[in-house]
C-alpha atoms as a PDB file:
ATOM      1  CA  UNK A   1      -1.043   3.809  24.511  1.00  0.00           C
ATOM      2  CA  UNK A   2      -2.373   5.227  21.196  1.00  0.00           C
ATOM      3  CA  UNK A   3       0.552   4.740  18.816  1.00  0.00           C
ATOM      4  CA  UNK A   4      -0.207   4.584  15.692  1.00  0.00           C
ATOM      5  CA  UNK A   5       3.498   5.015  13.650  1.00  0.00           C
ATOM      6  CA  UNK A   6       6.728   3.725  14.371  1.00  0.00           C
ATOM      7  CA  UNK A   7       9.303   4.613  11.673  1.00  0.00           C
ATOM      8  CA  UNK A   8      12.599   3.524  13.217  1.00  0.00           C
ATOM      9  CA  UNK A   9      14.323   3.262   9.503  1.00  0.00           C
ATOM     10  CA  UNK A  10      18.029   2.601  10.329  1.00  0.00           C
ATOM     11  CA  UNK A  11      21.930   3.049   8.660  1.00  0.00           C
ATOM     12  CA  UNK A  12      21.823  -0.757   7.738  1.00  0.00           C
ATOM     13  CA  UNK A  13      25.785  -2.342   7.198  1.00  0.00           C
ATOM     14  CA  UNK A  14      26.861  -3.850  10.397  1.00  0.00           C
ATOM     15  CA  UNK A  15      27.580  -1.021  12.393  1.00  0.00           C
ATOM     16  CA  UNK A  16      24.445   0.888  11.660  1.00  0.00           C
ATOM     17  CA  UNK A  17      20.941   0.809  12.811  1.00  0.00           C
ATOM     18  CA  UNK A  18      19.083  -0.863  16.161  1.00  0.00           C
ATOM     19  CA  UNK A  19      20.079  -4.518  16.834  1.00  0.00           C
ATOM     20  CA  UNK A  20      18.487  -6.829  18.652  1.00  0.00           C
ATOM     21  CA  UNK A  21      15.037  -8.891  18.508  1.00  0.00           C
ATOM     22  CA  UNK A  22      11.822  -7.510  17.370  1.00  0.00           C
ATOM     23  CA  UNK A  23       9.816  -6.677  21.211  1.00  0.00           C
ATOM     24  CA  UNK A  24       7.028  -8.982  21.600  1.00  0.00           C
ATOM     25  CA  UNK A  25       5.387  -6.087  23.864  1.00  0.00           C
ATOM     26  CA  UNK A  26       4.491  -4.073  20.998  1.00  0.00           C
ATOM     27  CA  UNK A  27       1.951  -6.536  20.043  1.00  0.00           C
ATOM     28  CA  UNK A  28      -0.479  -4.177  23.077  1.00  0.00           C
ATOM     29  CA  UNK A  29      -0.102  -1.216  20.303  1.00  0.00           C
ATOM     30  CA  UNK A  30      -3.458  -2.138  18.998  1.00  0.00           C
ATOM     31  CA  UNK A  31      -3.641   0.928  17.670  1.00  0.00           C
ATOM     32  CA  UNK A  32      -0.422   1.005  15.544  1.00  0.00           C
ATOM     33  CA  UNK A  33      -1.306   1.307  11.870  1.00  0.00           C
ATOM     34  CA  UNK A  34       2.642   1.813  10.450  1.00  0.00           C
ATOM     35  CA  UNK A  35       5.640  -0.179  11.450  1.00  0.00           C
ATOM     36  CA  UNK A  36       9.302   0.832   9.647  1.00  0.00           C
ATOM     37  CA  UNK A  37      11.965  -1.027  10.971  1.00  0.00           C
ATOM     38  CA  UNK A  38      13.926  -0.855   7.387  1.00  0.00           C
ATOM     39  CA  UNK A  39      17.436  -1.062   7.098  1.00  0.00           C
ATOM     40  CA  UNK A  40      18.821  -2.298  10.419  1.00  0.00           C
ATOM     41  CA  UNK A  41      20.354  -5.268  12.348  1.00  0.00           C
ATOM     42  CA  UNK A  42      17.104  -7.397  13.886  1.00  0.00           C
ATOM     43  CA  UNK A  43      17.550 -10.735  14.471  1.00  0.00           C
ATOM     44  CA  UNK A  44      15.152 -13.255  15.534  1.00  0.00           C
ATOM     45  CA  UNK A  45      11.924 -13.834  14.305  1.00  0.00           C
ATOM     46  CA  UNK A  46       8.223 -11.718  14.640  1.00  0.00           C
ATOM     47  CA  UNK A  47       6.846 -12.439  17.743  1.00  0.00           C
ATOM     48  CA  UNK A  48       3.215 -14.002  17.916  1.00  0.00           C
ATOM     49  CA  UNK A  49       2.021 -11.112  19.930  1.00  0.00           C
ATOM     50  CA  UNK A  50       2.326  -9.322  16.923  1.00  0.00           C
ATOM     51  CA  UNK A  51      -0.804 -11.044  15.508  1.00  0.00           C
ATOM     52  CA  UNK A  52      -2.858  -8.926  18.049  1.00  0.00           C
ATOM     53  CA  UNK A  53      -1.849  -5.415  15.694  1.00  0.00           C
ATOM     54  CA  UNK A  54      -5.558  -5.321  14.461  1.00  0.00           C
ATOM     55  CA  UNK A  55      -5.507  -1.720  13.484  1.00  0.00           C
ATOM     56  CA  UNK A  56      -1.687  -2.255  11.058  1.00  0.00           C
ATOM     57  CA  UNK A  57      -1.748  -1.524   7.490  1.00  0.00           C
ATOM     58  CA  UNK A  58       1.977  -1.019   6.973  1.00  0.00           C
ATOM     59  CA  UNK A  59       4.613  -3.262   7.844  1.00  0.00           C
ATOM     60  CA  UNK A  60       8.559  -2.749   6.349  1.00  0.00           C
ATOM     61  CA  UNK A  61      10.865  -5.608   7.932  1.00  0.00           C
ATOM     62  CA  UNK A  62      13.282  -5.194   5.106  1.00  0.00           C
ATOM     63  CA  UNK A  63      17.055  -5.213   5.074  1.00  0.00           C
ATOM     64  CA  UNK A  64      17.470  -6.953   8.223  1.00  0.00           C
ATOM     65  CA  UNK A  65      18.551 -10.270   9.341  1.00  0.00           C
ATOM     66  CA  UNK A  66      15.022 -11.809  10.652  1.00  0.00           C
ATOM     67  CA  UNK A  67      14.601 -15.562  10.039  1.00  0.00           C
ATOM     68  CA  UNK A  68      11.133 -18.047  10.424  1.00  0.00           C
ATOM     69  CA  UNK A  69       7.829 -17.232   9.080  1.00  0.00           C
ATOM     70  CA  UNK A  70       5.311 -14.779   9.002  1.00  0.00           C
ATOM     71  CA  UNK A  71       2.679 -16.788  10.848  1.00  0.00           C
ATOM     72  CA  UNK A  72       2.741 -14.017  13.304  1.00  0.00           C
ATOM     73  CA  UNK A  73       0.656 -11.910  10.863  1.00  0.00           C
ATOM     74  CA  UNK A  74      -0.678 -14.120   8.490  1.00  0.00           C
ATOM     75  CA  UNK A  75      -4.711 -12.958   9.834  1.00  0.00           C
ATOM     76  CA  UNK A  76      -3.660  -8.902   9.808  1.00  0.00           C
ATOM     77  CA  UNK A  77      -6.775  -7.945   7.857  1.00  0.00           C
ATOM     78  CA  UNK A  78      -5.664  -4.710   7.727  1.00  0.00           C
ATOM     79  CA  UNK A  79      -2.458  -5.027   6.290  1.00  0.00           C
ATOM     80  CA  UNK A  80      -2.053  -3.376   2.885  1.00  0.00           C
ATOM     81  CA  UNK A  81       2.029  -3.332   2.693  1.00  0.00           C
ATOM     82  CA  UNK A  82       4.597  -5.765   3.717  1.00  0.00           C
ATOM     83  CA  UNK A  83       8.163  -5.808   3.004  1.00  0.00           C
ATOM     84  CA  UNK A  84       9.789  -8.845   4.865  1.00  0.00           C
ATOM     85  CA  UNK A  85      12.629  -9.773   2.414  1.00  0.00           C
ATOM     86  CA  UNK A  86      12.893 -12.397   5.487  1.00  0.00           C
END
């Protein structure tokens, strides 16, 4: 699949927005190049697949209620924008 932007900004508060873990299956998008998954109710922590998103240069975890570290995508080379607020 050639993906290359997700933008999946939600509502936030605890009614609003996608809940759930972040899918460790997205780490296949290799192509992906902007992630926004602002503003919702994730859980969890980034899955290690998520190291394999060679081609990523944005990345907005913010406002959600992930937990661990950002190991995952420590080596991103291409990453020019995070927002964890982890």
């Amino acid at each position: 699949m050639n993906l290359e932007n997700i933008d999946l900004c939600g509502q936030g508060g605890t009614n609003g927005g996608f809940q759930g873990s972040l899918p460790a299956e997205w780490g296949s998008l290799t192509k992906l190049e902007s992630l926004i998954l602002k503003e919702n109710n994730l859980t969890g922590t980034i899955p290690e697949q998520w190291g394999n998103l060679s081609s990523l240069q944005w990345l907005d975890l913010g406002g959600n209620r992930l937990s661990g570290t950002l190991n995952a995508i420590a080596w991103l080379q291409n990453l020019k924008e995070l927002d964890s607020q982890l």
